[in-house]
N, C-alpha and C. Protein backbone atom coordinates (compact mmCIF):
# COMPACT_ATOMS: atom_id res chain seq x y z
N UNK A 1 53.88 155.64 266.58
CA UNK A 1 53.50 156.68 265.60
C UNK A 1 54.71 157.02 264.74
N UNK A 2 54.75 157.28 263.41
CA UNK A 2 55.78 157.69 262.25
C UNK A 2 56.40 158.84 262.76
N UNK A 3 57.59 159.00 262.59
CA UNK A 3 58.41 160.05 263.33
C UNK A 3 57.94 161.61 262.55
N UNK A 4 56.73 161.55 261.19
CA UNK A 4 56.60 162.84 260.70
C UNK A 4 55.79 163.39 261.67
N UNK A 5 55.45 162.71 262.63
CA UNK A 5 54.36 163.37 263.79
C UNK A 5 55.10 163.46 265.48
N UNK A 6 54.01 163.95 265.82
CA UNK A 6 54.62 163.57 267.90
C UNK A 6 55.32 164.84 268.11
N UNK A 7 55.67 165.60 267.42
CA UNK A 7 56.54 167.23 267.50
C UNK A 7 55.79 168.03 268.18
N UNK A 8 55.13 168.00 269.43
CA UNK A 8 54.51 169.07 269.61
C UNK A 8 55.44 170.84 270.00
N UNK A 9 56.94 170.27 270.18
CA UNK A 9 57.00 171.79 269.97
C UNK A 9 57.64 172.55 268.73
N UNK A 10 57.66 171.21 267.71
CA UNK A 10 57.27 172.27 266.15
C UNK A 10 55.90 172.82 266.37
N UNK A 11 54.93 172.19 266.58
CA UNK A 11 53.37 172.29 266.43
C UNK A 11 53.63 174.18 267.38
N UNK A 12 53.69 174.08 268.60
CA UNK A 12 54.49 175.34 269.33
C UNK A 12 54.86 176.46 268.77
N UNK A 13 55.88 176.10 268.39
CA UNK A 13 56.77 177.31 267.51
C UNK A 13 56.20 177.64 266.25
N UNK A 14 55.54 177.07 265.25
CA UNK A 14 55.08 177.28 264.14
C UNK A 14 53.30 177.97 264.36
N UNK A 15 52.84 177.44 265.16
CA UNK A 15 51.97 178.01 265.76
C UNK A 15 52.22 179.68 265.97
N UNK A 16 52.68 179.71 266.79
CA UNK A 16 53.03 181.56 267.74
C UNK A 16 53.68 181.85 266.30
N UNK A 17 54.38 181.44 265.52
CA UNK A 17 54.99 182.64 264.62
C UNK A 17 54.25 182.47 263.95
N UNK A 18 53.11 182.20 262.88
CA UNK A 18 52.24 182.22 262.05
C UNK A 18 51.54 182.42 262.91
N UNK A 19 51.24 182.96 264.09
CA UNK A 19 50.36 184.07 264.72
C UNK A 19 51.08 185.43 265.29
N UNK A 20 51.79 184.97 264.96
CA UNK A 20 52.52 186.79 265.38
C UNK A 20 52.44 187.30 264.23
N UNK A 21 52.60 186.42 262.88
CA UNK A 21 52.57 187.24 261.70
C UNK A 21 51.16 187.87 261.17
N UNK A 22 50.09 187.02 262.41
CA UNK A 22 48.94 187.54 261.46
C UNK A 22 48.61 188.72 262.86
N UNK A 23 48.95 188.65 263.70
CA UNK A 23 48.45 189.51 265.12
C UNK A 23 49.24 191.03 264.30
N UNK A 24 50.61 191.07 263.48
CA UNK A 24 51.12 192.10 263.79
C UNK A 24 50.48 192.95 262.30
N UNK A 25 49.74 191.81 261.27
CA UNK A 25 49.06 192.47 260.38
C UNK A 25 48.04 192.64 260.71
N UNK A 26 47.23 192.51 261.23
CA UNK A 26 45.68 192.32 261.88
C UNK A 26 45.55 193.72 262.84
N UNK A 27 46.82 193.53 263.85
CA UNK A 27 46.50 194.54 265.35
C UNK A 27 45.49 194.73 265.93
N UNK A 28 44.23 193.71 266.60
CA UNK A 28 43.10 194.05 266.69
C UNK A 28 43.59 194.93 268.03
N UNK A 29 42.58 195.72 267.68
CA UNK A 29 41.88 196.82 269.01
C UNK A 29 41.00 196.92 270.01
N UNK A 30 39.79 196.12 268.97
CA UNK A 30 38.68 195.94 270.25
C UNK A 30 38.56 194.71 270.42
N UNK A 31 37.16 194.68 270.95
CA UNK A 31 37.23 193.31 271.46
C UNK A 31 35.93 192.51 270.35
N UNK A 32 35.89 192.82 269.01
CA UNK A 32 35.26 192.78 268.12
C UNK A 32 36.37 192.25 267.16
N UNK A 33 37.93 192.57 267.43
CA UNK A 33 38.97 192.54 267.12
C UNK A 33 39.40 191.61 267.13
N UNK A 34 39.11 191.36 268.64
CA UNK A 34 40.18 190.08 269.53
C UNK A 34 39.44 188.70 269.22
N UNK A 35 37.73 189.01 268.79
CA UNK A 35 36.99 187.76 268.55
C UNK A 35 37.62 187.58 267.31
N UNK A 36 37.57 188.04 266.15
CA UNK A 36 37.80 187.66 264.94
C UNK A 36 39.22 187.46 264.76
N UNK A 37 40.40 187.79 265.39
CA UNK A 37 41.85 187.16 266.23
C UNK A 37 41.56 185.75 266.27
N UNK A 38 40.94 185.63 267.64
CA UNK A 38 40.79 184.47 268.17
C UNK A 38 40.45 183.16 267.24
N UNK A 39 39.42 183.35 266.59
CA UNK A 39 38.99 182.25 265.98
C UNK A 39 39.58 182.19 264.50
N UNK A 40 40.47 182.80 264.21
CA UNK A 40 41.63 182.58 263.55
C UNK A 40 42.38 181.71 263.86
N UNK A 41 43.11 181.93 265.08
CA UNK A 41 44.06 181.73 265.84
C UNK A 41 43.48 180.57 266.61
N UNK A 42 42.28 180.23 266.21
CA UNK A 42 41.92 178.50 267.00
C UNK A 42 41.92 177.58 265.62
N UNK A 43 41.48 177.73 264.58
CA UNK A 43 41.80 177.59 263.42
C UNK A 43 43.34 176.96 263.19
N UNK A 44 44.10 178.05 262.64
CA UNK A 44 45.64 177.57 263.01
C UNK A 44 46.24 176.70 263.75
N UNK A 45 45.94 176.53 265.07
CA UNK A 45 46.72 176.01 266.54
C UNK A 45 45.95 174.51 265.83
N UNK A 46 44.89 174.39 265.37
CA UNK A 46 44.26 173.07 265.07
C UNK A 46 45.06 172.42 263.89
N UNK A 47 45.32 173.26 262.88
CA UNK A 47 45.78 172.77 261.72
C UNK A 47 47.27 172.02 261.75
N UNK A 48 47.58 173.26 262.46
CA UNK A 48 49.37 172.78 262.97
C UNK A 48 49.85 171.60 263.79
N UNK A 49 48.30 171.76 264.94
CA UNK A 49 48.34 170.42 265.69
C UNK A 49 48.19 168.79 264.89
N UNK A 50 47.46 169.17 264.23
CA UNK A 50 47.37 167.98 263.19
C UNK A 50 48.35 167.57 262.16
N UNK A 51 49.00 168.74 261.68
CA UNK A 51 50.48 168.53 260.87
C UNK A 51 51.41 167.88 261.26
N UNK A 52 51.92 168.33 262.79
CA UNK A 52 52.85 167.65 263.23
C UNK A 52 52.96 167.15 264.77
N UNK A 53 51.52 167.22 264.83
CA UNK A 53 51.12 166.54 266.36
C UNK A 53 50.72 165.31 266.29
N UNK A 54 49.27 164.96 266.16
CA UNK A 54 48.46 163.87 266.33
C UNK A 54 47.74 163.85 265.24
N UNK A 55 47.63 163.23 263.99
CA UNK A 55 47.55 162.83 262.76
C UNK A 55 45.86 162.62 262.89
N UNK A 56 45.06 162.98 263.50
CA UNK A 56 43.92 162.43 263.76
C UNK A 56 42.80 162.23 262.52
N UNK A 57 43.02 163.26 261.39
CA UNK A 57 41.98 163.09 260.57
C UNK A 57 42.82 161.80 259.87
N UNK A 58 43.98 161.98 259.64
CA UNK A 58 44.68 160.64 258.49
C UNK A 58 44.31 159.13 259.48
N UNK A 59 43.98 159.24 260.97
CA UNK A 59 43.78 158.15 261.44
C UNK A 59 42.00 157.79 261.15
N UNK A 60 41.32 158.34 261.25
CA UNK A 60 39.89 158.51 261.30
C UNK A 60 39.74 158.07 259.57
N UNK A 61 40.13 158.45 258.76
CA UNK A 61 40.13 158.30 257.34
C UNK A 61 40.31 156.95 256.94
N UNK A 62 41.36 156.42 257.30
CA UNK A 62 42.39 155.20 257.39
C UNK A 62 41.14 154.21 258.01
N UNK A 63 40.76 154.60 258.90
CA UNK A 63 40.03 153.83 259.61
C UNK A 63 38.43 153.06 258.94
N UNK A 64 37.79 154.56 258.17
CA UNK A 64 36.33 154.60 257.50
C UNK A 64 36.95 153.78 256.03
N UNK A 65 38.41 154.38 255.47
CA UNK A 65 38.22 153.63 253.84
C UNK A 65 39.89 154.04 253.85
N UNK A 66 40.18 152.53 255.01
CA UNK A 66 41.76 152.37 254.37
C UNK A 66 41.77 151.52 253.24
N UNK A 67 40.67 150.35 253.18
CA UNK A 67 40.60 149.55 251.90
C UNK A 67 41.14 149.91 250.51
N UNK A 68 39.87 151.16 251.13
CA UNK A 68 40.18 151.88 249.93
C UNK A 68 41.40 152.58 249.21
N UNK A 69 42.18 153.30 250.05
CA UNK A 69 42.69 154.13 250.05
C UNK A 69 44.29 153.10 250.78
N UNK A 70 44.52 152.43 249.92
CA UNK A 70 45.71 151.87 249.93
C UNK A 70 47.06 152.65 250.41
N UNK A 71 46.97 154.37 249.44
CA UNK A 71 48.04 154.15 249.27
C UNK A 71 48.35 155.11 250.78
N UNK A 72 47.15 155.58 251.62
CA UNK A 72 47.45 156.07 252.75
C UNK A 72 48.07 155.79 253.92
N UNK A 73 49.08 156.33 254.76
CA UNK A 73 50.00 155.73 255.81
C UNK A 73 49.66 156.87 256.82
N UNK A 74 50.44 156.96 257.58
CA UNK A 74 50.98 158.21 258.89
C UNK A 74 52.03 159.19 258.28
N UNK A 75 52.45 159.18 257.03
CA UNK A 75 53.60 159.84 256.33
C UNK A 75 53.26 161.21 256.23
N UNK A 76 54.18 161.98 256.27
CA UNK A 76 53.64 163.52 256.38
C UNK A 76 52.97 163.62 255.08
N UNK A 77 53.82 163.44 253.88
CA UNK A 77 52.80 163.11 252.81
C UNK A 77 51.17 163.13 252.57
N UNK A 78 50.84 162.00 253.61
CA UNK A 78 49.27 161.61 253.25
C UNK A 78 48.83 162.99 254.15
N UNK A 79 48.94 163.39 254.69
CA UNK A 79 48.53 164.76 255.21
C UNK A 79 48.08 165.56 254.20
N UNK A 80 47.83 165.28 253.24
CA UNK A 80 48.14 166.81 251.77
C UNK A 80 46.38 165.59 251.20
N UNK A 81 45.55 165.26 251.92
CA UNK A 81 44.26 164.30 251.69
C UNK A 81 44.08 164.49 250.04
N UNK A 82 43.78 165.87 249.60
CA UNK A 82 43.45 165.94 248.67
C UNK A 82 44.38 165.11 247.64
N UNK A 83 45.40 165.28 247.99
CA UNK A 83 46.35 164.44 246.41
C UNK A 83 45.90 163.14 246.72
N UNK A 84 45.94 162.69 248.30
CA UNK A 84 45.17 161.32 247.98
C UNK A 84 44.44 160.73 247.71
N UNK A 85 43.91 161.80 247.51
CA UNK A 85 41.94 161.09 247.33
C UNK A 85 41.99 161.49 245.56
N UNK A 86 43.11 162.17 244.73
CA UNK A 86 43.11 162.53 243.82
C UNK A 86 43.78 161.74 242.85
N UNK A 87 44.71 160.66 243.86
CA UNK A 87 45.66 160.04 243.45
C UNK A 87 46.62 159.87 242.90
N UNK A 88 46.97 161.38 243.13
CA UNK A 88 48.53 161.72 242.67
C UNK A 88 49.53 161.26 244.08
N UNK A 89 50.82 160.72 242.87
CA UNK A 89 51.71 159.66 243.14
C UNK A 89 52.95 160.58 243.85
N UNK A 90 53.17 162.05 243.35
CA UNK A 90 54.32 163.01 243.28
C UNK A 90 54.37 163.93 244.45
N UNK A 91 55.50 164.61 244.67
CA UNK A 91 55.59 165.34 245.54
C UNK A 91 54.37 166.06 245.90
N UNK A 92 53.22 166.07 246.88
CA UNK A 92 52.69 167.01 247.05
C UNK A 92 53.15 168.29 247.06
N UNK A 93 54.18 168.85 247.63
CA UNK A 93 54.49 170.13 247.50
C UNK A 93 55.01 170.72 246.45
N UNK A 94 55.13 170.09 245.34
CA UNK A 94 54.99 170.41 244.26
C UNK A 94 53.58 170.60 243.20
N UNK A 95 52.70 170.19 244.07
CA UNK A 95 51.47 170.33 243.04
C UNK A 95 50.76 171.50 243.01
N UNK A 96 49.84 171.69 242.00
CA UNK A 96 48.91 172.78 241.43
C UNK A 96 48.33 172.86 242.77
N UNK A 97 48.07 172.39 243.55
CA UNK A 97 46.81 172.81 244.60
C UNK A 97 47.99 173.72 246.17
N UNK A 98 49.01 173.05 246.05
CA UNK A 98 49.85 173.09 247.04
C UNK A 98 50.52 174.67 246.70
N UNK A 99 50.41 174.76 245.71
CA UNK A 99 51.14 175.98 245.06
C UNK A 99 50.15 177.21 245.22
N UNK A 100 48.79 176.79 244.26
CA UNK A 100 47.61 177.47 245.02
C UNK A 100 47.49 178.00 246.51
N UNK A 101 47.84 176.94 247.06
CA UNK A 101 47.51 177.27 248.61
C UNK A 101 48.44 178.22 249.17
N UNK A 102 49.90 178.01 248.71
CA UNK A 102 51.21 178.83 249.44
C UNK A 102 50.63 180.60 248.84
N UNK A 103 50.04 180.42 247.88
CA UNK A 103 49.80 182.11 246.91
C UNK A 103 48.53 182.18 247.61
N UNK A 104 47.58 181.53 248.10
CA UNK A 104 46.13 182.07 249.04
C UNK A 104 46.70 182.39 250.46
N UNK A 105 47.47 181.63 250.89
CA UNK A 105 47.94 181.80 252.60
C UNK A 105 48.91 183.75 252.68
N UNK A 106 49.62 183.03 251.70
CA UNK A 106 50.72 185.08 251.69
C UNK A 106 49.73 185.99 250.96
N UNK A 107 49.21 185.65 249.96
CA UNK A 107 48.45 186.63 249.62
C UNK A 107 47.65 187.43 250.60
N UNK A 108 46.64 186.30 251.55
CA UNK A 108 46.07 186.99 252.56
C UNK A 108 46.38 187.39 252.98
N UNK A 109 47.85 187.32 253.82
CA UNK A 109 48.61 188.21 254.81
C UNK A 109 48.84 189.38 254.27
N UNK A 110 49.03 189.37 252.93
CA UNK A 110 49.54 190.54 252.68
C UNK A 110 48.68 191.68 252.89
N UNK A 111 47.22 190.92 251.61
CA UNK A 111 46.26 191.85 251.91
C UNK A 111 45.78 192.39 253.37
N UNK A 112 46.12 191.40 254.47
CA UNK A 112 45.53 191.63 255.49
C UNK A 112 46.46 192.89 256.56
N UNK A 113 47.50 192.78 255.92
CA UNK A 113 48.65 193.86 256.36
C UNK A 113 48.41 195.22 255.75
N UNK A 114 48.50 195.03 254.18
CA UNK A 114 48.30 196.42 253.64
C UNK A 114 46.95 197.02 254.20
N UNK A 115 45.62 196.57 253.72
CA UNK A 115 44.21 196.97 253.99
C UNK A 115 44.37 197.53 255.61
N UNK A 116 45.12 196.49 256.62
CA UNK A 116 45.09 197.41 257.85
C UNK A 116 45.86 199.03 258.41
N UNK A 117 47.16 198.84 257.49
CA UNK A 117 47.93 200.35 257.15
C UNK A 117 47.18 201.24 256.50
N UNK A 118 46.00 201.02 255.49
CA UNK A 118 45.14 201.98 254.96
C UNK A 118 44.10 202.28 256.07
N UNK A 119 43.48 201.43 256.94
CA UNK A 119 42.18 201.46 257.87
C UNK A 119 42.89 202.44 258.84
N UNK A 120 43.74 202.06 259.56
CA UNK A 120 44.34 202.65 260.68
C UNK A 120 44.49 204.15 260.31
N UNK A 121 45.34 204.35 259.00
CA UNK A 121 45.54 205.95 258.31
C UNK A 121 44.00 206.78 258.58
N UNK A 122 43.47 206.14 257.94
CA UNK A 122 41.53 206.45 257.84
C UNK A 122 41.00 206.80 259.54
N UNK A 123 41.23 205.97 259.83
CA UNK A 123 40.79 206.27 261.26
C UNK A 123 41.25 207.13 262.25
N UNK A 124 42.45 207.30 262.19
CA UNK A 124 43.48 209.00 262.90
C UNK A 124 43.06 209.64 262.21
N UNK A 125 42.58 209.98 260.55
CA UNK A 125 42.39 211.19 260.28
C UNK A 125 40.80 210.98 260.41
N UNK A 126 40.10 210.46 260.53
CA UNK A 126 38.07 210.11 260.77
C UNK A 126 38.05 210.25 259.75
N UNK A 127 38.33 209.56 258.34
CA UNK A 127 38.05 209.72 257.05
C UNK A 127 37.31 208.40 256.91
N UNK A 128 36.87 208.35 255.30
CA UNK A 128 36.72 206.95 255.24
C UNK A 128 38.07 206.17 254.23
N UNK A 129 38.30 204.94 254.82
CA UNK A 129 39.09 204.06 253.98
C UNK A 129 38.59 203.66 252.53
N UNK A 130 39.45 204.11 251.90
CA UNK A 130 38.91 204.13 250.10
C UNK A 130 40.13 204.10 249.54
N UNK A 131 41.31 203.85 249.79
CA UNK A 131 42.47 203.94 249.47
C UNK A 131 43.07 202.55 249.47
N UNK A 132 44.37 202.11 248.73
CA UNK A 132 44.83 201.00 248.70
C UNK A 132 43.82 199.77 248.03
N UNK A 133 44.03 198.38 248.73
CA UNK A 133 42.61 197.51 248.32
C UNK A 133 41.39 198.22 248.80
N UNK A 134 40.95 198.94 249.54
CA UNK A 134 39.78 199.46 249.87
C UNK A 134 39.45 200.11 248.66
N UNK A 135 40.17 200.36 247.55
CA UNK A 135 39.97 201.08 246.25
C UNK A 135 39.13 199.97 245.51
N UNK A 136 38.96 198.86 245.36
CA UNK A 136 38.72 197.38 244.89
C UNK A 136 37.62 196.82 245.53
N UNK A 137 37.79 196.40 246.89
CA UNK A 137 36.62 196.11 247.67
C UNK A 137 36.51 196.72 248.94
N UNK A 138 35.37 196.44 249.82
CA UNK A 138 34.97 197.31 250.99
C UNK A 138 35.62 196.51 252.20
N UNK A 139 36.02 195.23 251.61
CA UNK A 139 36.27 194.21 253.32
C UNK A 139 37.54 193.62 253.02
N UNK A 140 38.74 194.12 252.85
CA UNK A 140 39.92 193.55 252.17
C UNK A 140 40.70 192.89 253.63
N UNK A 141 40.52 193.22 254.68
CA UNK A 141 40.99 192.29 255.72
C UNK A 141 39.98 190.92 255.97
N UNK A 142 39.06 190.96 256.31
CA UNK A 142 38.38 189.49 256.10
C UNK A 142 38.17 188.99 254.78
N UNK A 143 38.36 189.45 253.85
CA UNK A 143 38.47 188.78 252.50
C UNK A 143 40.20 188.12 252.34
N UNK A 144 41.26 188.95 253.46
CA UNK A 144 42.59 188.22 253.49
C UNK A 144 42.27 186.96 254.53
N UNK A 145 41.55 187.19 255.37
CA UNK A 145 41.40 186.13 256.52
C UNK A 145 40.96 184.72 254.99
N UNK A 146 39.75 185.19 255.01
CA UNK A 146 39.16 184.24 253.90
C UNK A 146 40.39 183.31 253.31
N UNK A 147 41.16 184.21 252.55
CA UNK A 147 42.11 183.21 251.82
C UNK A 147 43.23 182.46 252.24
N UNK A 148 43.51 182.98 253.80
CA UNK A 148 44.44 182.57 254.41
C UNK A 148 43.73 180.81 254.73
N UNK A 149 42.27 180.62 255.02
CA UNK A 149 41.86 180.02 255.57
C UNK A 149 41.33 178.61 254.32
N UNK A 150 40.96 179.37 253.24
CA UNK A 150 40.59 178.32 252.01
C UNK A 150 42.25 177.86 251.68
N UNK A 151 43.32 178.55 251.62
CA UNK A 151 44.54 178.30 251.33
C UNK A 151 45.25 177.34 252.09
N UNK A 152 44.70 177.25 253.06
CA UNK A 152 45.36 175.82 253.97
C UNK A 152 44.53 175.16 254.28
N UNK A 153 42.92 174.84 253.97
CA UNK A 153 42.03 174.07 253.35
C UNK A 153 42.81 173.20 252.17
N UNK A 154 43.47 173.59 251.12
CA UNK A 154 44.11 173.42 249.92
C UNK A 154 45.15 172.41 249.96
N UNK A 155 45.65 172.94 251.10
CA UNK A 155 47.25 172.63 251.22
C UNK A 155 46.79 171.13 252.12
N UNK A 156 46.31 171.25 253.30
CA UNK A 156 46.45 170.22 254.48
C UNK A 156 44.77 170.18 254.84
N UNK A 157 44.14 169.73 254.58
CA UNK A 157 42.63 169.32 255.04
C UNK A 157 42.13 168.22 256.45
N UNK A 158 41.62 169.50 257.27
CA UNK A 158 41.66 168.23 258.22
C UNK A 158 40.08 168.40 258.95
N UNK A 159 39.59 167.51 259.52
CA UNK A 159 38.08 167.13 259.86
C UNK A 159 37.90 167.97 261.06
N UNK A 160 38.92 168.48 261.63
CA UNK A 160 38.22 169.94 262.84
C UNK A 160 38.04 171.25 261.72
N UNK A 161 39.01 171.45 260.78
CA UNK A 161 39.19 172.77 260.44
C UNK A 161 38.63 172.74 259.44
N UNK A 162 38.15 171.81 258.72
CA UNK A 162 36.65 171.56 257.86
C UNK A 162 35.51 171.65 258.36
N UNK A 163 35.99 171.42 259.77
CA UNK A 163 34.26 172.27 260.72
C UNK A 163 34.17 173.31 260.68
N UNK A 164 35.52 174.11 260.98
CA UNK A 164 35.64 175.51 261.38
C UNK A 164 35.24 176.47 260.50
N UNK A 165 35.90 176.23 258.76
CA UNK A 165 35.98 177.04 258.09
C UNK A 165 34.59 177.56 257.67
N UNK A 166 33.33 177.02 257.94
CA UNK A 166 31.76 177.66 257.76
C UNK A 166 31.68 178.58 258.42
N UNK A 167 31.84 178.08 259.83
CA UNK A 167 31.44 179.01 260.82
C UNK A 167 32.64 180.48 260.71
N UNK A 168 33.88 180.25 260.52
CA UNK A 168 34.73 181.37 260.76
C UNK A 168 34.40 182.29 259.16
N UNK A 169 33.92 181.86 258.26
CA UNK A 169 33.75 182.67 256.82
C UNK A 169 32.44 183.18 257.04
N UNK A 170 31.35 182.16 257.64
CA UNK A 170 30.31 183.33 257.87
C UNK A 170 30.11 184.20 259.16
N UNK A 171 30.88 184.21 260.25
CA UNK A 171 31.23 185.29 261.06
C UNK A 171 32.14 186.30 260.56
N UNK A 172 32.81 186.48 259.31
CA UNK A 172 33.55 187.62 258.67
C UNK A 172 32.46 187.63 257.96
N UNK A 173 31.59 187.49 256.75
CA UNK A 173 30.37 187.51 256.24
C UNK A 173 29.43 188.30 257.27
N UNK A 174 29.05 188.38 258.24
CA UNK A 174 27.99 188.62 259.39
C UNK A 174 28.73 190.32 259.55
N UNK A 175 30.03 190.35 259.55
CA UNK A 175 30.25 191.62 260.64
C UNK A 175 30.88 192.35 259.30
N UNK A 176 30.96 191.58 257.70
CA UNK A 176 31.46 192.67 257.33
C UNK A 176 29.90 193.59 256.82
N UNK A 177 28.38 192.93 256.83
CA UNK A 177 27.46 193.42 257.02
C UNK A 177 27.00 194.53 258.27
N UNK A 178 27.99 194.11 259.17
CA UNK A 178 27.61 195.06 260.69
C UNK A 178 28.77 196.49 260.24
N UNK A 179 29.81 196.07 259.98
CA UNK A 179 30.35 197.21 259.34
C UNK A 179 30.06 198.32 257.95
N UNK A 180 29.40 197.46 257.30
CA UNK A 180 29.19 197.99 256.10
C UNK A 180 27.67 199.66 256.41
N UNK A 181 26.59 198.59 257.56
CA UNK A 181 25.93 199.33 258.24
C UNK A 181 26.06 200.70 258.79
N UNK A 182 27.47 200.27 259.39
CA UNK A 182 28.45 200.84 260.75
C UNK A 182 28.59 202.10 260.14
N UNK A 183 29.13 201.75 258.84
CA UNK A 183 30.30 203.26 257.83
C UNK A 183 28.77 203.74 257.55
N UNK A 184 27.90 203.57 256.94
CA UNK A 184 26.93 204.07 256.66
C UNK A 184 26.68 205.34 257.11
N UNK A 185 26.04 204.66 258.31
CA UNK A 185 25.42 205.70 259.87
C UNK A 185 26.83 207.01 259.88
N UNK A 186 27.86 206.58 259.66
CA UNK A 186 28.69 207.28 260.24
C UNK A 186 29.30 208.32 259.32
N UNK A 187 29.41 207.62 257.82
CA UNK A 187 29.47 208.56 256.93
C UNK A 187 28.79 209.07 255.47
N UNK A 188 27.44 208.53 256.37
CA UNK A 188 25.82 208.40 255.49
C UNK A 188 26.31 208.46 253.82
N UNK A 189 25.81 210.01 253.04
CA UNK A 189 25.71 209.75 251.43
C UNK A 189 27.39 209.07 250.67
N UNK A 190 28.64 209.71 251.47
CA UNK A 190 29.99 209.13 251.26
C UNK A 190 29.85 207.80 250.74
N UNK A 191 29.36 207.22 252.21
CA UNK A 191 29.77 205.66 251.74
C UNK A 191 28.92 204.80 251.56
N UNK A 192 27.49 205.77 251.20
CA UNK A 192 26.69 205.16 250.34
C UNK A 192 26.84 205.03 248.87
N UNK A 193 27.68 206.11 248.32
CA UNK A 193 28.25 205.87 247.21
C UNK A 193 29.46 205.21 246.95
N UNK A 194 30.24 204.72 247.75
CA UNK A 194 31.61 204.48 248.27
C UNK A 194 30.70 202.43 247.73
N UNK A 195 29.49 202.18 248.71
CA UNK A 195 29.24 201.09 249.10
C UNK A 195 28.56 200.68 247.49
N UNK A 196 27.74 201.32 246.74
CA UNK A 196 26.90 201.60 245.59
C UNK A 196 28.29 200.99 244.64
N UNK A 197 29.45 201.86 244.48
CA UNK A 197 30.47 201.63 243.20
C UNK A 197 31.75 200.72 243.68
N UNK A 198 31.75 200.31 245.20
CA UNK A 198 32.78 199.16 245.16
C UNK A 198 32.15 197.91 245.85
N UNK A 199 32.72 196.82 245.10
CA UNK A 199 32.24 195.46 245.52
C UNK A 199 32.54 195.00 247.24
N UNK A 200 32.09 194.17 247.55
CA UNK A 200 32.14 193.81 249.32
C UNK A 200 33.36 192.98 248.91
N UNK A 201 33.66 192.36 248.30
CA UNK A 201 34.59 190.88 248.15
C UNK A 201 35.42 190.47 247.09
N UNK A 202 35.25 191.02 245.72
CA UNK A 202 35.78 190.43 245.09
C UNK A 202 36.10 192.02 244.01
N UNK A 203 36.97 192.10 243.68
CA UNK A 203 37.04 193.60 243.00
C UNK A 203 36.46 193.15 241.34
N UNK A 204 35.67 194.09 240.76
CA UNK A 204 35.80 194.39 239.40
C UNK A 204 36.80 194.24 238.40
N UNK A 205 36.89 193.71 237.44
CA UNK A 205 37.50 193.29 236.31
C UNK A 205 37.70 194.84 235.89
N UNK A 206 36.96 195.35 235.77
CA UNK A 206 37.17 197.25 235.24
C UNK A 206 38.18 197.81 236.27
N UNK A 207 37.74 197.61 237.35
CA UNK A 207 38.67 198.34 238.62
C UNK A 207 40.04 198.14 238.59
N UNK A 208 40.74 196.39 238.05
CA UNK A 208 41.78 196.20 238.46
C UNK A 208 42.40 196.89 236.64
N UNK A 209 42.08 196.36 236.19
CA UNK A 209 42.46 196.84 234.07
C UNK A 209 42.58 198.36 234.48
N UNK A 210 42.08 199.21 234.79
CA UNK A 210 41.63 200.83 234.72
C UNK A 210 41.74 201.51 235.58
N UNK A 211 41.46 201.16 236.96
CA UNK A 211 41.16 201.73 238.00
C UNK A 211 39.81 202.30 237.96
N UNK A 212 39.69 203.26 239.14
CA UNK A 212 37.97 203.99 239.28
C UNK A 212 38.43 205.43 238.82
């Protein structure tokens, strides 16, 4: 095997700290928490394993349409599928998609850090969260998960975590409906108007130009 692989304790170390970074923005609490943690965090351990573990989708690929796909090897390189299948010759980590991906992966964290310093505030005082991105949209931590997850879709594409990413976007999809419910019941006409004038996912073009 090409020496860009076989590292399993890069795979290790890069793993746990790109999960400590998302555990210490995240902090789940319950165990509603720890699921939507988890399958994050199986997500990741897969992606990383494939970066610099066992190359398995670049072998499986190689295998269906190496003919094709000449210019594919074991090189950390061909890892980045999309430039290959796009047929760019140049640094992947220099490209439009790669660049994309590094601004979807931090972005999410970020959002997923701030939105939880606003939730947590909200919740010691039993208010509702309407502050920060919650000013924009109603689900700004699984809308950070979201991008963390299309963002290294972008970057490194691989045939487990192209399984995953349906199922893990519509289980944040599913519960930000169980929550949206949740605030309802709990802070009925509030955040029925709260739910009425801000978007679930994607903020308003008026909201970000103006504010509310």
């Amino acid at each position: 095997m090409a020496n860009d692989y076989g590292n399993w304790l890069l795979v290790a170390v890069i793993s746990a700290v790109f999960l400590l970074f998302l555990f210490d923005a995240f902090k789940p609490k319950n165990p509603t928490d720890w699921r939507t943690f988890g399958s994050l965090a199986a997500f990741v351990v897969a992606l990383f394993a494939e970066m610099y573990g066992f190359p398995l989708t670049i072998y499986l690929v190689t295998a269906w349409f190496g003919s094709k796909l000449p210019q594919l090897n074991l090189s950390h390189s061909s890892g980045h599928l999309w430039e290959v299948l796009l047929g760019n010759t140049g640094d992947p980590h220099m490209s439009i998609l790669h660049l994309l991906s590094n601004v979807a992966v931090i972005g999410g964290i970020i959002l997923v850090a701030t939105a939880w310093k606003v939730l947590y505030q909200a919740v010691q005082k039993k208010s509702l969260a309407a502050t920060g991105p919650y000013r924009y949209i109603r689900h700004p931590q699984y809308a950070g998960f979201i991008l963390v997850i299309v963002g290294f879709l972008l970057q490194w594409p691989t045939i487990p975590t192209l399984l995953m990413a349906p199922f893990l976007i519509g289980r944040y999809v599913v519960l930000a409906k169980r929550e949206d419910d949740a605030m309802q019941k709990e802070h009925t006409s509030l955040y029925k108007r709260y739910r009425r004038t801000t978007p679930g996912w994607l903020p308003s073009i008026p909201s970000l130009l103006y504010g509310k």
